[in-house]
C-alpha atoms as a PDB file:
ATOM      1  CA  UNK A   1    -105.991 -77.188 -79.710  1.00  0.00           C
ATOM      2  CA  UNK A   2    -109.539 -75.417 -79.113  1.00  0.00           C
ATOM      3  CA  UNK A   3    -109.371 -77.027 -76.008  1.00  0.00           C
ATOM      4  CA  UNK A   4    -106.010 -75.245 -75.045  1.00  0.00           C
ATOM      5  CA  UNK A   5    -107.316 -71.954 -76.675  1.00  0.00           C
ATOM      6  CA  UNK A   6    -110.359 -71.737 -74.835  1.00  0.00           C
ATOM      7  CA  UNK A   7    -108.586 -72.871 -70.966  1.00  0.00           C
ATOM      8  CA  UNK A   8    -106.113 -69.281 -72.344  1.00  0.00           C
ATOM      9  CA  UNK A   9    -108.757 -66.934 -73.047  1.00  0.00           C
ATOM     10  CA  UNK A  10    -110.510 -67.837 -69.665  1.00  0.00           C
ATOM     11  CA  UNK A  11    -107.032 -67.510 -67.805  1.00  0.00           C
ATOM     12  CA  UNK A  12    -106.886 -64.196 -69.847  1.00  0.00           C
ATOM     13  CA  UNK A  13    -110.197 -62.532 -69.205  1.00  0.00           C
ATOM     14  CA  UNK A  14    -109.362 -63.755 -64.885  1.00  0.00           C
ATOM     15  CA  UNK A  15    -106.554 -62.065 -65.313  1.00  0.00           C
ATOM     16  CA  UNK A  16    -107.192 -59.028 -67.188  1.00  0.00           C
ATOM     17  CA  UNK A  17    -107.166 -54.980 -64.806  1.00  0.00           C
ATOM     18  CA  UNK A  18    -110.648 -54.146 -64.413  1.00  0.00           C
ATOM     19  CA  UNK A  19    -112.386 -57.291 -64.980  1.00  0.00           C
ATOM     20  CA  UNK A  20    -114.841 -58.515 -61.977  1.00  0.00           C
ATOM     21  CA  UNK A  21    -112.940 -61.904 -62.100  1.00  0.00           C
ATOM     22  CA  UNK A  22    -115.942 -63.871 -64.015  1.00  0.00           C
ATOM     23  CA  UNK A  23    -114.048 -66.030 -66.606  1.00  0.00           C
ATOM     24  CA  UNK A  24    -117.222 -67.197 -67.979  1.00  0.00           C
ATOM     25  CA  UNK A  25    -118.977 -63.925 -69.057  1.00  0.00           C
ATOM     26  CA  UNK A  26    -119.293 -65.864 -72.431  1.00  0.00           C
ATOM     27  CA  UNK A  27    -120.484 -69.081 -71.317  1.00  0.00           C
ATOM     28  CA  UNK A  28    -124.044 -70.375 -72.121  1.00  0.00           C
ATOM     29  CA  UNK A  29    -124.206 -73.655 -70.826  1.00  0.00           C
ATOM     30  CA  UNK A  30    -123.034 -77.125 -70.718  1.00  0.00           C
ATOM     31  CA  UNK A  31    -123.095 -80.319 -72.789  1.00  0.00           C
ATOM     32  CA  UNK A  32    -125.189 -83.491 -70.366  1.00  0.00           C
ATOM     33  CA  UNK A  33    -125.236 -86.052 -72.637  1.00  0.00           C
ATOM     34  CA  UNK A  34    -123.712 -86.673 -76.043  1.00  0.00           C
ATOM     35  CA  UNK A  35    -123.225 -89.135 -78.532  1.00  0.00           C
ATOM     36  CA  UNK A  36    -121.324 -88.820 -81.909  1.00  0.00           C
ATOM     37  CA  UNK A  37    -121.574 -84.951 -81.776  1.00  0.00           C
ATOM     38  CA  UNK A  38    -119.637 -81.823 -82.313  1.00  0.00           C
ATOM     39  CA  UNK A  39    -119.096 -78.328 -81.765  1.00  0.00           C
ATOM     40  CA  UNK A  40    -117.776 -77.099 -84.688  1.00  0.00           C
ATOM     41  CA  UNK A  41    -115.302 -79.853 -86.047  1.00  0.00           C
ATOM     42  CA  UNK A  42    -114.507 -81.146 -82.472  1.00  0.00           C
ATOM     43  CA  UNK A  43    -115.931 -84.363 -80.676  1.00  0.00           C
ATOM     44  CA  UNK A  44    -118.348 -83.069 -78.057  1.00  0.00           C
ATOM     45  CA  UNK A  45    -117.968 -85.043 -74.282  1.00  0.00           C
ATOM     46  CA  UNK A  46    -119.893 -84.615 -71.256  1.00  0.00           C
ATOM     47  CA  UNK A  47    -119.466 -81.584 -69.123  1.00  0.00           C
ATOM     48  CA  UNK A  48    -118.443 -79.167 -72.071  1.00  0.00           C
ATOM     49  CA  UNK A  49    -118.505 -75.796 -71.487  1.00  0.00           C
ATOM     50  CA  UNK A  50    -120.585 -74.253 -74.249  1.00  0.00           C
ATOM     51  CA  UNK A  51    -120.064 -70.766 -75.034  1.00  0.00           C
ATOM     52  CA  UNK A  52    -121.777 -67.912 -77.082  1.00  0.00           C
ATOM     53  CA  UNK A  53    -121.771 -68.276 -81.278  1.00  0.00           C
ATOM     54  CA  UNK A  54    -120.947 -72.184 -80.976  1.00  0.00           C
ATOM     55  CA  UNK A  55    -122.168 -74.231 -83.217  1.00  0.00           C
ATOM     56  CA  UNK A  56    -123.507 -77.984 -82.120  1.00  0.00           C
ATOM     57  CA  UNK A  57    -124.197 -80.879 -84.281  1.00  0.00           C
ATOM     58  CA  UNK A  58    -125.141 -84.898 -84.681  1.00  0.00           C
ATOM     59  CA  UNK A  59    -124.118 -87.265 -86.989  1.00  0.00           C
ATOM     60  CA  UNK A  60    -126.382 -89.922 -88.177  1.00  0.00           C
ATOM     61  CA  UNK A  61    -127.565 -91.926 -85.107  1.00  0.00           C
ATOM     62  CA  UNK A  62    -126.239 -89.109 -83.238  1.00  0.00           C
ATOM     63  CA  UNK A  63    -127.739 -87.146 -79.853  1.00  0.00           C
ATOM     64  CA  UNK A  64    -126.642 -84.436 -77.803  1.00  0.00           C
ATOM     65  CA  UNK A  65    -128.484 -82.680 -74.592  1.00  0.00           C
ATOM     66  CA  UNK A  66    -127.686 -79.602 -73.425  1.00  0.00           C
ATOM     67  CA  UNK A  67    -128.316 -77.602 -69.768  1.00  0.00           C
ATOM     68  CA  UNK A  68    -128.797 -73.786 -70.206  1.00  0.00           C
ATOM     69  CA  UNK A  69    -129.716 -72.456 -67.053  1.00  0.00           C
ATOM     70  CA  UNK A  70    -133.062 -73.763 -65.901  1.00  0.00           C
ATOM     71  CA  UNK A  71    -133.857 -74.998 -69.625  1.00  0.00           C
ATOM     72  CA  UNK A  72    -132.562 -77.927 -71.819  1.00  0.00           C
ATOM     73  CA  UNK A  73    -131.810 -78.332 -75.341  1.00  0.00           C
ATOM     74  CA  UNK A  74    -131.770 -81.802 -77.011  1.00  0.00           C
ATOM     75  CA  UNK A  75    -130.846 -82.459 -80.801  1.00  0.00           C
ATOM     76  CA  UNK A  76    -131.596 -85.988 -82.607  1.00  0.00           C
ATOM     77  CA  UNK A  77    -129.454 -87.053 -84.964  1.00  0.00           C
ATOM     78  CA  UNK A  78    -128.719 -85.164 -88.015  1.00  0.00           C
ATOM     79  CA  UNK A  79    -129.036 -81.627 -86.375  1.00  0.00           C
ATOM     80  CA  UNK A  80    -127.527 -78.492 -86.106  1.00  0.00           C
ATOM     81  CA  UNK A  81    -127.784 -75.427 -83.782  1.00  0.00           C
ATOM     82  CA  UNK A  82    -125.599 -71.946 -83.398  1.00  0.00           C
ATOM     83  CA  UNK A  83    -126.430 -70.919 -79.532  1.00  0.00           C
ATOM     84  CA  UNK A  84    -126.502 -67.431 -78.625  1.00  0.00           C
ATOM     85  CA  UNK A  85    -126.800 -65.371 -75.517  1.00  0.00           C
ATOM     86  CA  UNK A  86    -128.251 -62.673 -74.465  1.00  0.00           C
ATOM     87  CA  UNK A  87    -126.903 -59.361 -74.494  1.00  0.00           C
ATOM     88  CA  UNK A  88    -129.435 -57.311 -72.892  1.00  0.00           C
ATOM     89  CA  UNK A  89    -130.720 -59.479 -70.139  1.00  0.00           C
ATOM     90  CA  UNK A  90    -134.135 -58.298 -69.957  1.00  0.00           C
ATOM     91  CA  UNK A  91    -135.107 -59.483 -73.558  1.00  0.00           C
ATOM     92  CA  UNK A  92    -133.912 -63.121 -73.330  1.00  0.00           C
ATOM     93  CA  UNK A  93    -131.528 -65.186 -71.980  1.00  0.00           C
ATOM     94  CA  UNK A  94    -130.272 -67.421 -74.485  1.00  0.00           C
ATOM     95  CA  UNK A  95    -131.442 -68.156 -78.406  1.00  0.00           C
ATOM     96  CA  UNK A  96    -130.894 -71.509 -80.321  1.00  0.00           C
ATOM     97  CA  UNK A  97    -130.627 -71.117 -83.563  1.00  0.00           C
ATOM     98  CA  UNK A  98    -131.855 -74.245 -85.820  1.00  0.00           C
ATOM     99  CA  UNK A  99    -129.682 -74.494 -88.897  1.00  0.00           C
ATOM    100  CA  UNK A 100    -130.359 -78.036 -89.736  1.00  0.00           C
ATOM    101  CA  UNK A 101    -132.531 -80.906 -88.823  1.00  0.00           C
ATOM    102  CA  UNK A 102    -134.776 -80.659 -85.702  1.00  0.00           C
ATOM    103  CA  UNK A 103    -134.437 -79.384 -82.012  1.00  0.00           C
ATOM    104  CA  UNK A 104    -136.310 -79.701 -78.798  1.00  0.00           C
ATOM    105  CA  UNK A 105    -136.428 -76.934 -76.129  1.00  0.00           C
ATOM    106  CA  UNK A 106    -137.520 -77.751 -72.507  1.00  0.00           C
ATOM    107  CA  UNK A 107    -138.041 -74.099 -70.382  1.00  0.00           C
ATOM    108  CA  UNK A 108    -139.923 -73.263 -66.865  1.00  0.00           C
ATOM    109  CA  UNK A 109    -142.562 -70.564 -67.258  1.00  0.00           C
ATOM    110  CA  UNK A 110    -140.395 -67.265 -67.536  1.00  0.00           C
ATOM    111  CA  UNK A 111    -137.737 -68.257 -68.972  1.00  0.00           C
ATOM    112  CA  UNK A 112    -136.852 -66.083 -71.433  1.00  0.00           C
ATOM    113  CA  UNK A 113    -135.479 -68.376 -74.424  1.00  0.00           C
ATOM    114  CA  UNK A 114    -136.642 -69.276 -77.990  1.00  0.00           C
ATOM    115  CA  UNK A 115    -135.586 -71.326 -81.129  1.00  0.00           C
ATOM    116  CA  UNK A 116    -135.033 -69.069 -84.157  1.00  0.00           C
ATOM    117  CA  UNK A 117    -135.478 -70.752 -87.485  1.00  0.00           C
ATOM    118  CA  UNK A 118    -135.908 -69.994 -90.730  1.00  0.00           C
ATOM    119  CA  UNK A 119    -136.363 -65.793 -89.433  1.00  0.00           C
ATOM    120  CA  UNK A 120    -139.791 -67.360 -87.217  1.00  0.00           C
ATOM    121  CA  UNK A 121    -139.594 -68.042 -83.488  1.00  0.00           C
ATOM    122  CA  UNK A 122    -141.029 -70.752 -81.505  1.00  0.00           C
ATOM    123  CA  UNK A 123    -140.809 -70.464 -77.724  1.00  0.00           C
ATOM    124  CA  UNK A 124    -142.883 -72.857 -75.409  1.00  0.00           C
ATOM    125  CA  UNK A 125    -145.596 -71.127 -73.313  1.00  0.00           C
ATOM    126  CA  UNK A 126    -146.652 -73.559 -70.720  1.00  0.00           C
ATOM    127  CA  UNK A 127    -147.597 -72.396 -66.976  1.00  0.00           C
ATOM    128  CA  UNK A 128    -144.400 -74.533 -65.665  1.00  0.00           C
ATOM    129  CA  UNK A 129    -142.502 -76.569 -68.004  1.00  0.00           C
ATOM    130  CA  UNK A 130    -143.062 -76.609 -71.668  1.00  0.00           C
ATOM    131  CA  UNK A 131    -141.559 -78.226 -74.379  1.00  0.00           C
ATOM    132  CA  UNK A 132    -141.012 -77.547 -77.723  1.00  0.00           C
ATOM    133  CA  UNK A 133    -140.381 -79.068 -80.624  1.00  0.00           C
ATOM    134  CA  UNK A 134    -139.231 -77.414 -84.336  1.00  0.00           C
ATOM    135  CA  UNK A 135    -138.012 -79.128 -87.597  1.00  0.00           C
ATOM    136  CA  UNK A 136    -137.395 -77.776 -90.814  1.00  0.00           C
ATOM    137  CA  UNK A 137    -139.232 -78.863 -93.687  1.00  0.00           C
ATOM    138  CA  UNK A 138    -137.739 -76.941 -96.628  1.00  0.00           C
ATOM    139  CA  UNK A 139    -136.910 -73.564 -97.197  1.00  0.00           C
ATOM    140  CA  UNK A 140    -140.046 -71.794 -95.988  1.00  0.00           C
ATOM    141  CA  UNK A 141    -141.356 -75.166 -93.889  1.00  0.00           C
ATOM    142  CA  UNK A 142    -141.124 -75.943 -90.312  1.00  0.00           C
ATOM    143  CA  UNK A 143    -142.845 -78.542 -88.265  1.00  0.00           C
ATOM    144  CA  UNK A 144    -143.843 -77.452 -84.987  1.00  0.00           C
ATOM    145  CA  UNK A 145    -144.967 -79.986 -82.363  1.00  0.00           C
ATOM    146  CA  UNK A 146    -145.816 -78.302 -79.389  1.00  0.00           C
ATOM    147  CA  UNK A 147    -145.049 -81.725 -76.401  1.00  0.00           C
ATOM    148  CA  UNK A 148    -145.647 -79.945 -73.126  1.00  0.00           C
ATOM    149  CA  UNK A 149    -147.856 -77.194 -72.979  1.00  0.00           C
ATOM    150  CA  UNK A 150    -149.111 -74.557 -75.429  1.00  0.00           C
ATOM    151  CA  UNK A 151    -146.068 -72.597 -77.799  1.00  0.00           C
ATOM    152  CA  UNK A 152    -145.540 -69.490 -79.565  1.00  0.00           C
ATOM    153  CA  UNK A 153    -144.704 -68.933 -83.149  1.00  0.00           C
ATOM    154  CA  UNK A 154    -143.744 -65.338 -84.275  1.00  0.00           C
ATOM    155  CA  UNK A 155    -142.767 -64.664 -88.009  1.00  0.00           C
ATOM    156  CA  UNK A 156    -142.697 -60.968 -89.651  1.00  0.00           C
ATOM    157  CA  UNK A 157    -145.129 -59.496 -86.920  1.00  0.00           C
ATOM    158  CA  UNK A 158    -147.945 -62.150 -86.883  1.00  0.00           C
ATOM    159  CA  UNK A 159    -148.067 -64.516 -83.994  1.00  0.00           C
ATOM    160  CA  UNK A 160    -149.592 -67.804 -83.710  1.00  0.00           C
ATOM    161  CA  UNK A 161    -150.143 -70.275 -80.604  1.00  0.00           C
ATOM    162  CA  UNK A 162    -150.145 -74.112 -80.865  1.00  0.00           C
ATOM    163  CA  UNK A 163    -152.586 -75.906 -78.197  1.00  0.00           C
ATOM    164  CA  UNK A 164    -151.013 -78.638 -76.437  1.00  0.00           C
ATOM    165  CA  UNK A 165    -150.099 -82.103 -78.605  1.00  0.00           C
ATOM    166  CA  UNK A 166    -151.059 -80.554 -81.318  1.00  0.00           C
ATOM    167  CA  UNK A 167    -148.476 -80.612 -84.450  1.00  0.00           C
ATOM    168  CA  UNK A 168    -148.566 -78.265 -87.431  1.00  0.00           C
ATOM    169  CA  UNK A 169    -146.705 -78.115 -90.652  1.00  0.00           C
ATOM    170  CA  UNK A 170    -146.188 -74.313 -90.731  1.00  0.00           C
ATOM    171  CA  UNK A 171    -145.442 -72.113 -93.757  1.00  0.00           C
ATOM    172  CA  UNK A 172    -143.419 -69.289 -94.098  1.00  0.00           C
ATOM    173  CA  UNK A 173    -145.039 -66.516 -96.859  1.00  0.00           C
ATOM    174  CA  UNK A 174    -141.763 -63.852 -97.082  1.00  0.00           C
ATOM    175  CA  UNK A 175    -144.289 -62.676-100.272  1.00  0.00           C
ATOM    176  CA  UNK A 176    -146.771 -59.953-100.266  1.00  0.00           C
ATOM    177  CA  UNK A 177    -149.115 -61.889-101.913  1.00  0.00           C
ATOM    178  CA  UNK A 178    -150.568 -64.583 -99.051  1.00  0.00           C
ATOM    179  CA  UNK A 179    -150.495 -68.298 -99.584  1.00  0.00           C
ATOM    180  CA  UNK A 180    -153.814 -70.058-100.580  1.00  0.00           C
ATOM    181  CA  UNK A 181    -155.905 -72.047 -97.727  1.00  0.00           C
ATOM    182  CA  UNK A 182    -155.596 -75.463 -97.214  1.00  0.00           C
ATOM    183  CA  UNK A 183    -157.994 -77.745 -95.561  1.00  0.00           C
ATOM    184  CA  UNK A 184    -156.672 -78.640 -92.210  1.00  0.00           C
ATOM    185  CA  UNK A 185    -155.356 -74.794 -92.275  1.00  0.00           C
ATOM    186  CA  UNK A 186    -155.561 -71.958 -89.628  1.00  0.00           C
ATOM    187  CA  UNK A 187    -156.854 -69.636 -91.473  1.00  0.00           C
ATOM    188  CA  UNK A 188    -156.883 -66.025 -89.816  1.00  0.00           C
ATOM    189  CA  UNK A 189    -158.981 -62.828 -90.682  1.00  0.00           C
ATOM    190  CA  UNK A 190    -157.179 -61.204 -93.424  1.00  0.00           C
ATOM    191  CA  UNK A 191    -155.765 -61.808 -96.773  1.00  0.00           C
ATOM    192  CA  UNK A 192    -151.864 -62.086 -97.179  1.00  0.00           C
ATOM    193  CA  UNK A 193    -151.135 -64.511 -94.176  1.00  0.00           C
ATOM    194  CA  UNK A 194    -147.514 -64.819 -93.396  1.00  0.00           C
ATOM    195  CA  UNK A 195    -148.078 -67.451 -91.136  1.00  0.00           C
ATOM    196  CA  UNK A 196    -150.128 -70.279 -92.476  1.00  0.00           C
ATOM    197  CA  UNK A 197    -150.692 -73.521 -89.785  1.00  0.00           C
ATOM    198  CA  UNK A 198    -151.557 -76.840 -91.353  1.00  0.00           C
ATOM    199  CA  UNK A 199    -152.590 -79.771 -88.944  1.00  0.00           C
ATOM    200  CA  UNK A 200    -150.418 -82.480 -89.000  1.00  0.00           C
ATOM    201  CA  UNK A 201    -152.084 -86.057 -88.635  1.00  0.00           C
ATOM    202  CA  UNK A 202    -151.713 -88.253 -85.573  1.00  0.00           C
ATOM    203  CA  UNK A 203    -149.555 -90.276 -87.482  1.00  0.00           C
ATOM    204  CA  UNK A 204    -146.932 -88.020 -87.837  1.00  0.00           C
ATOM    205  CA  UNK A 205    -147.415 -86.207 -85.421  1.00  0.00           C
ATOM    206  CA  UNK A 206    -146.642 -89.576 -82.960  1.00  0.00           C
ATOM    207  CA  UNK A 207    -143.581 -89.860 -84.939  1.00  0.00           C
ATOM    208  CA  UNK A 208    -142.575 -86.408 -83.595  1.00  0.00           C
ATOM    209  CA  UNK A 209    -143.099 -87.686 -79.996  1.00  0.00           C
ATOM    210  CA  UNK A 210    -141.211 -91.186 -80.934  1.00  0.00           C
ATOM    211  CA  UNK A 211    -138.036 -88.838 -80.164  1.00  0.00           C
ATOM    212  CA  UNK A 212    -138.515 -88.674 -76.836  1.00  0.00           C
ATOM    213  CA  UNK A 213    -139.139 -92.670 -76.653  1.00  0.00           C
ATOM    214  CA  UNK A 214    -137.935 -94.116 -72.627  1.00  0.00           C
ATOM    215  CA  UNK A 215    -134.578 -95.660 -74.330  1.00  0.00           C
ATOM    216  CA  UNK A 216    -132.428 -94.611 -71.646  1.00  0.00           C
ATOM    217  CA  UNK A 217    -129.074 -92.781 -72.603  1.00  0.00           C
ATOM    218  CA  UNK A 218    -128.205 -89.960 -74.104  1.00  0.00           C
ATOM    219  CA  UNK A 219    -131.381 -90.418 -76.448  1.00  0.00           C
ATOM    220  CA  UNK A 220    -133.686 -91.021 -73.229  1.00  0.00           C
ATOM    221  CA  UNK A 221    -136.183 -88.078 -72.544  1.00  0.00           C
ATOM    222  CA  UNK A 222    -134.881 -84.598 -71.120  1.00  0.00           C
ATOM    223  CA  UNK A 223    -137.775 -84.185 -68.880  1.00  0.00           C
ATOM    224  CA  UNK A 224    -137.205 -84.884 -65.245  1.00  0.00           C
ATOM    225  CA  UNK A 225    -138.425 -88.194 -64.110  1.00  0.00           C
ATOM    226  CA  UNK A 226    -140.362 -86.783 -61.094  1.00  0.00           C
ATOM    227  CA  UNK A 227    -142.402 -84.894 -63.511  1.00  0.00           C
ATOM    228  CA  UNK A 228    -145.893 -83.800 -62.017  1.00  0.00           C
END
Protein backbone atom coordinates (compact mmCIF):
# COMPACT_ATOMS: atom_id res chain seq x y z
CA UNK A 1 0.00 0.00 0.00
CA UNK A 2 2.84 2.75 0.69
CA UNK A 3 4.40 1.25 -2.06
CA UNK A 4 1.37 1.99 -4.44
CA UNK A 5 0.92 5.48 -2.74
CA UNK A 6 4.26 6.63 -3.24
CA UNK A 7 4.60 5.13 -7.37
CA UNK A 8 0.89 7.80 -7.43
CA UNK A 9 2.25 10.80 -5.96
CA UNK A 10 5.40 10.54 -8.27
CA UNK A 11 3.04 9.89 -11.38
CA UNK A 12 1.16 12.95 -9.89
CA UNK A 13 3.83 15.53 -9.32
CA UNK A 14 5.20 14.24 -13.48
CA UNK A 15 2.11 15.02 -14.36
CA UNK A 16 1.06 18.06 -12.68
CA UNK A 17 0.87 21.98 -15.25
CA UNK A 18 3.83 23.81 -14.31
CA UNK A 19 5.99 21.30 -12.81
CA UNK A 20 9.69 20.94 -14.46
CA UNK A 21 8.93 17.14 -14.78
CA UNK A 22 11.31 16.09 -11.66
CA UNK A 23 9.22 13.40 -9.84
CA UNK A 24 11.75 13.17 -7.22
CA UNK A 25 11.92 16.78 -5.85
CA UNK A 26 11.37 14.93 -2.46
CA UNK A 27 13.76 12.24 -2.70
CA UNK A 28 16.89 12.02 -0.43
CA UNK A 29 18.47 8.97 -1.24
CA UNK A 30 18.46 5.32 -1.47
CA UNK A 31 18.57 2.22 0.74
CA UNK A 32 22.26 -0.13 -0.34
CA UNK A 33 22.09 -2.62 2.00
CA UNK A 34 19.56 -3.76 4.56
CA UNK A 35 18.81 -6.32 6.88
CA UNK A 36 15.70 -6.68 9.18
CA UNK A 37 14.89 -2.90 8.79
CA UNK A 38 12.11 -0.50 8.22
CA UNK A 39 10.89 2.70 7.17
CA UNK A 40 8.21 3.40 9.20
CA UNK A 41 6.27 0.01 9.73
CA UNK A 42 7.39 -1.36 6.27
CA UNK A 43 10.26 -3.96 5.50
CA UNK A 44 13.07 -1.95 3.94
CA UNK A 45 14.82 -3.84 0.53
CA UNK A 46 17.60 -2.78 -1.52
CA UNK A 47 17.25 0.05 -3.92
CA UNK A 48 14.49 1.98 -1.86
CA UNK A 49 13.84 5.23 -2.69
CA UNK A 50 14.10 7.24 0.51
CA UNK A 51 12.35 10.40 0.69
CA UNK A 52 12.21 13.57 2.97
CA UNK A 53 10.61 13.10 6.83
CA UNK A 54 11.10 9.14 6.60
CA UNK A 55 11.83 7.48 9.33
CA UNK A 56 14.49 4.31 9.21
CA UNK A 57 15.02 1.69 11.73
CA UNK A 58 16.80 -1.89 12.85
CA UNK A 59 15.63 -4.51 14.78
CA UNK A 60 17.86 -6.42 17.01
CA UNK A 61 20.70 -7.90 14.86
CA UNK A 62 19.52 -5.55 12.37
CA UNK A 63 21.65 -3.14 9.68
CA UNK A 64 20.77 -0.81 7.12
CA UNK A 65 23.18 1.50 4.75
CA UNK A 66 22.11 4.24 3.07
CA UNK A 67 23.58 6.44 -0.21
CA UNK A 68 22.75 10.21 0.02
CA UNK A 69 24.46 11.84 -2.62
CA UNK A 70 28.21 11.61 -2.22
CA UNK A 71 27.73 10.55 1.61
CA UNK A 72 26.53 7.31 3.38
CA UNK A 73 24.56 6.61 6.34
CA UNK A 74 24.82 3.23 8.17
CA UNK A 75 22.66 2.23 11.33
CA UNK A 76 23.56 -0.97 13.61
CA UNK A 77 21.04 -2.69 15.02
CA UNK A 78 18.63 -1.18 17.34
CA UNK A 79 18.59 2.34 15.63
CA UNK A 80 16.51 4.90 14.49
CA UNK A 81 16.82 7.97 12.18
CA UNK A 82 14.10 10.66 10.63
CA UNK A 83 16.11 12.00 7.33
CA UNK A 84 15.56 15.37 6.20
CA UNK A 85 16.51 17.52 3.29
CA UNK A 86 17.45 20.55 2.64
CA UNK A 87 15.34 23.32 1.82
CA UNK A 88 17.62 26.07 1.17
CA UNK A 89 20.46 24.45 -0.63
CA UNK A 90 23.18 26.59 0.44
CA UNK A 91 22.89 25.64 4.23
CA UNK A 92 22.96 21.82 3.89
CA UNK A 93 22.01 19.18 1.91
CA UNK A 94 20.52 16.61 3.91
CA UNK A 95 20.15 16.14 8.03
CA UNK A 96 19.84 12.72 9.88
CA UNK A 97 18.18 12.92 12.69
CA UNK A 98 19.20 10.23 15.54
CA UNK A 99 16.13 9.27 17.51
CA UNK A 100 17.37 6.06 18.88
CA UNK A 101 20.43 3.98 19.18
CA UNK A 102 23.59 4.96 17.19
CA UNK A 103 24.43 6.19 13.57
CA UNK A 104 27.46 6.52 11.40
CA UNK A 105 27.87 9.28 8.75
CA UNK A 106 30.52 8.92 5.95
CA UNK A 107 30.81 12.62 3.87
CA UNK A 108 33.65 14.07 1.32
CA UNK A 109 35.03 17.41 2.47
CA UNK A 110 32.11 19.92 1.56
CA UNK A 111 29.49 18.15 1.91
CA UNK A 112 27.11 19.90 3.60
CA UNK A 113 25.35 17.22 6.01
CA UNK A 114 25.16 16.60 9.81
CA UNK A 115 23.54 14.25 12.45
CA UNK A 116 21.20 16.16 14.79
CA UNK A 117 20.71 14.59 18.16
CA UNK A 118 19.55 15.35 21.23
CA UNK A 119 19.30 19.53 19.82
CA UNK A 120 23.62 19.10 19.30
CA UNK A 121 25.15 18.50 15.88
CA UNK A 122 27.96 16.38 14.90
CA UNK A 123 29.23 16.70 11.33
CA UNK A 124 32.64 15.09 10.26
CA UNK A 125 35.37 17.60 9.26
CA UNK A 126 38.02 15.65 7.54
CA UNK A 127 40.04 17.15 4.38
CA UNK A 128 38.38 14.21 2.12
CA UNK A 129 36.35 11.64 3.70
CA UNK A 130 35.36 11.66 7.27
CA UNK A 131 33.41 9.60 9.31
CA UNK A 132 31.38 9.99 12.08
CA UNK A 133 30.08 8.27 14.62
CA UNK A 134 27.11 9.41 17.40
CA UNK A 135 25.20 7.32 20.06
CA UNK A 136 22.98 8.34 22.63
CA UNK A 137 23.72 7.76 26.08
CA UNK A 138 20.69 9.08 28.00
CA UNK A 139 18.79 12.05 27.87
CA UNK A 140 21.52 14.69 27.84
CA UNK A 141 24.45 11.91 26.76
CA UNK A 142 25.92 11.21 23.47
CA UNK A 143 28.97 9.28 22.53
CA UNK A 144 30.87 10.71 19.83
CA UNK A 145 33.62 8.69 18.11
CA UNK A 146 35.10 10.63 15.57
CA UNK A 147 36.60 7.22 12.87
CA UNK A 148 37.95 9.19 9.94
CA UNK A 149 39.16 12.47 10.42
CA UNK A 150 38.53 15.29 12.91
CA UNK A 151 34.37 16.20 13.68
CA UNK A 152 32.32 18.97 14.79
CA UNK A 153 29.99 19.15 17.68
CA UNK A 154 27.69 22.28 17.99
CA UNK A 155 25.14 22.53 20.95
CA UNK A 156 23.38 25.99 22.07
CA UNK A 157 26.19 28.19 20.40
CA UNK A 158 29.40 26.48 21.73
CA UNK A 159 31.34 24.34 19.36
CA UNK A 160 33.70 21.65 20.02
CA UNK A 161 36.13 19.54 17.64
CA UNK A 162 37.09 15.87 18.24
CA UNK A 163 40.80 14.94 16.94
CA UNK A 164 40.91 11.92 14.97
CA UNK A 165 40.20 8.28 16.91
CA UNK A 166 39.51 9.97 19.62
CA UNK A 167 36.00 9.07 21.47
CA UNK A 168 34.21 11.25 24.00
CA UNK A 169 31.25 10.76 26.20
CA UNK A 170 29.70 14.24 25.70
CA UNK A 171 27.21 16.03 27.96
CA UNK A 172 24.52 18.13 27.21
CA UNK A 173 24.04 21.18 30.11
CA UNK A 174 20.35 22.76 28.76
CA UNK A 175 20.93 24.53 32.56
CA UNK A 176 22.33 27.86 33.28
CA UNK A 177 24.24 26.65 35.90
CA UNK A 178 27.42 24.59 34.11
CA UNK A 179 28.18 21.00 34.93
CA UNK A 180 31.15 20.26 37.32
CA UNK A 181 34.69 19.06 35.72
CA UNK A 182 35.58 15.72 35.46
CA UNK A 183 38.97 14.29 35.11
CA UNK A 184 39.43 13.14 31.61
CA UNK A 185 37.19 16.42 30.79
CA UNK A 186 37.65 19.27 28.18
CA UNK A 187 37.38 21.82 30.16
CA UNK A 188 37.07 25.32 28.31
CA UNK A 189 37.65 28.97 29.63
CA UNK A 190 34.51 29.91 31.27
CA UNK A 191 32.09 28.83 33.83
CA UNK A 192 28.61 27.41 32.68
CA UNK A 193 29.87 24.96 29.88
CA UNK A 194 27.12 23.62 27.76
CA UNK A 195 29.27 21.34 26.17
CA UNK A 196 31.30 19.20 28.47
CA UNK A 197 33.78 16.34 26.55
CA UNK A 198 34.83 13.38 28.64
CA UNK A 199 37.52 10.95 27.12
CA UNK A 200 36.37 7.72 26.57
CA UNK A 201 38.96 4.80 27.23
CA UNK A 202 40.50 2.68 24.50
CA UNK A 203 38.41 0.06 25.58
CA UNK A 204 35.35 1.44 24.65
CA UNK A 205 36.25 3.38 22.47
CA UNK A 206 37.51 0.00 20.23
CA UNK A 207 34.13 -1.22 20.85
CA UNK A 208 32.83 1.82 18.90
CA UNK A 209 35.11 0.85 15.94
CA UNK A 210 34.06 -3.07 16.38
CA UNK A 211 30.95 -1.74 14.20
CA UNK A 212 32.68 -1.35 11.33
CA UNK A 213 34.41 -4.98 11.79
CA UNK A 214 35.40 -6.60 7.78
CA UNK A 215 32.22 -9.11 8.15
CA UNK A 216 31.14 -8.66 4.75
CA UNK A 217 27.33 -7.92 4.12
CA UNK A 218 25.17 -5.53 4.88
CA UNK A 219 27.11 -5.10 8.32
CA UNK A 220 30.59 -4.91 6.35
CA UNK A 221 32.22 -1.34 6.43
CA UNK A 222 30.70 1.64 4.29
CA UNK A 223 34.01 2.95 3.35
CA UNK A 224 35.18 2.21 -0.13
CA UNK A 225 37.63 -0.56 -0.37
CA UNK A 226 40.15 1.44 -2.49
CA UNK A 227 40.41 3.78 0.34
CA UNK A 228 43.75 5.89 0.26
Amino acid sequence: MVATQRLLAIAMTILLPGNPGNGNVDAVGMVLLTDHARIGSQATAEGTTIYDGDRLSTDEEGSLQLRIGEALVYLPDKSCVTLHKSTSGAVKEFEAELVSGTVVLSATAGTAVEIAASSARIRPMAETRGVVQVGIAGPHELIVFARRGPAQISYRGETETIAEGKSYRVRLNDSEDGTPGEPGTKKPGRHGKALVLIVVGATAAAGAAALWGGNGGSKGSIESPDRP
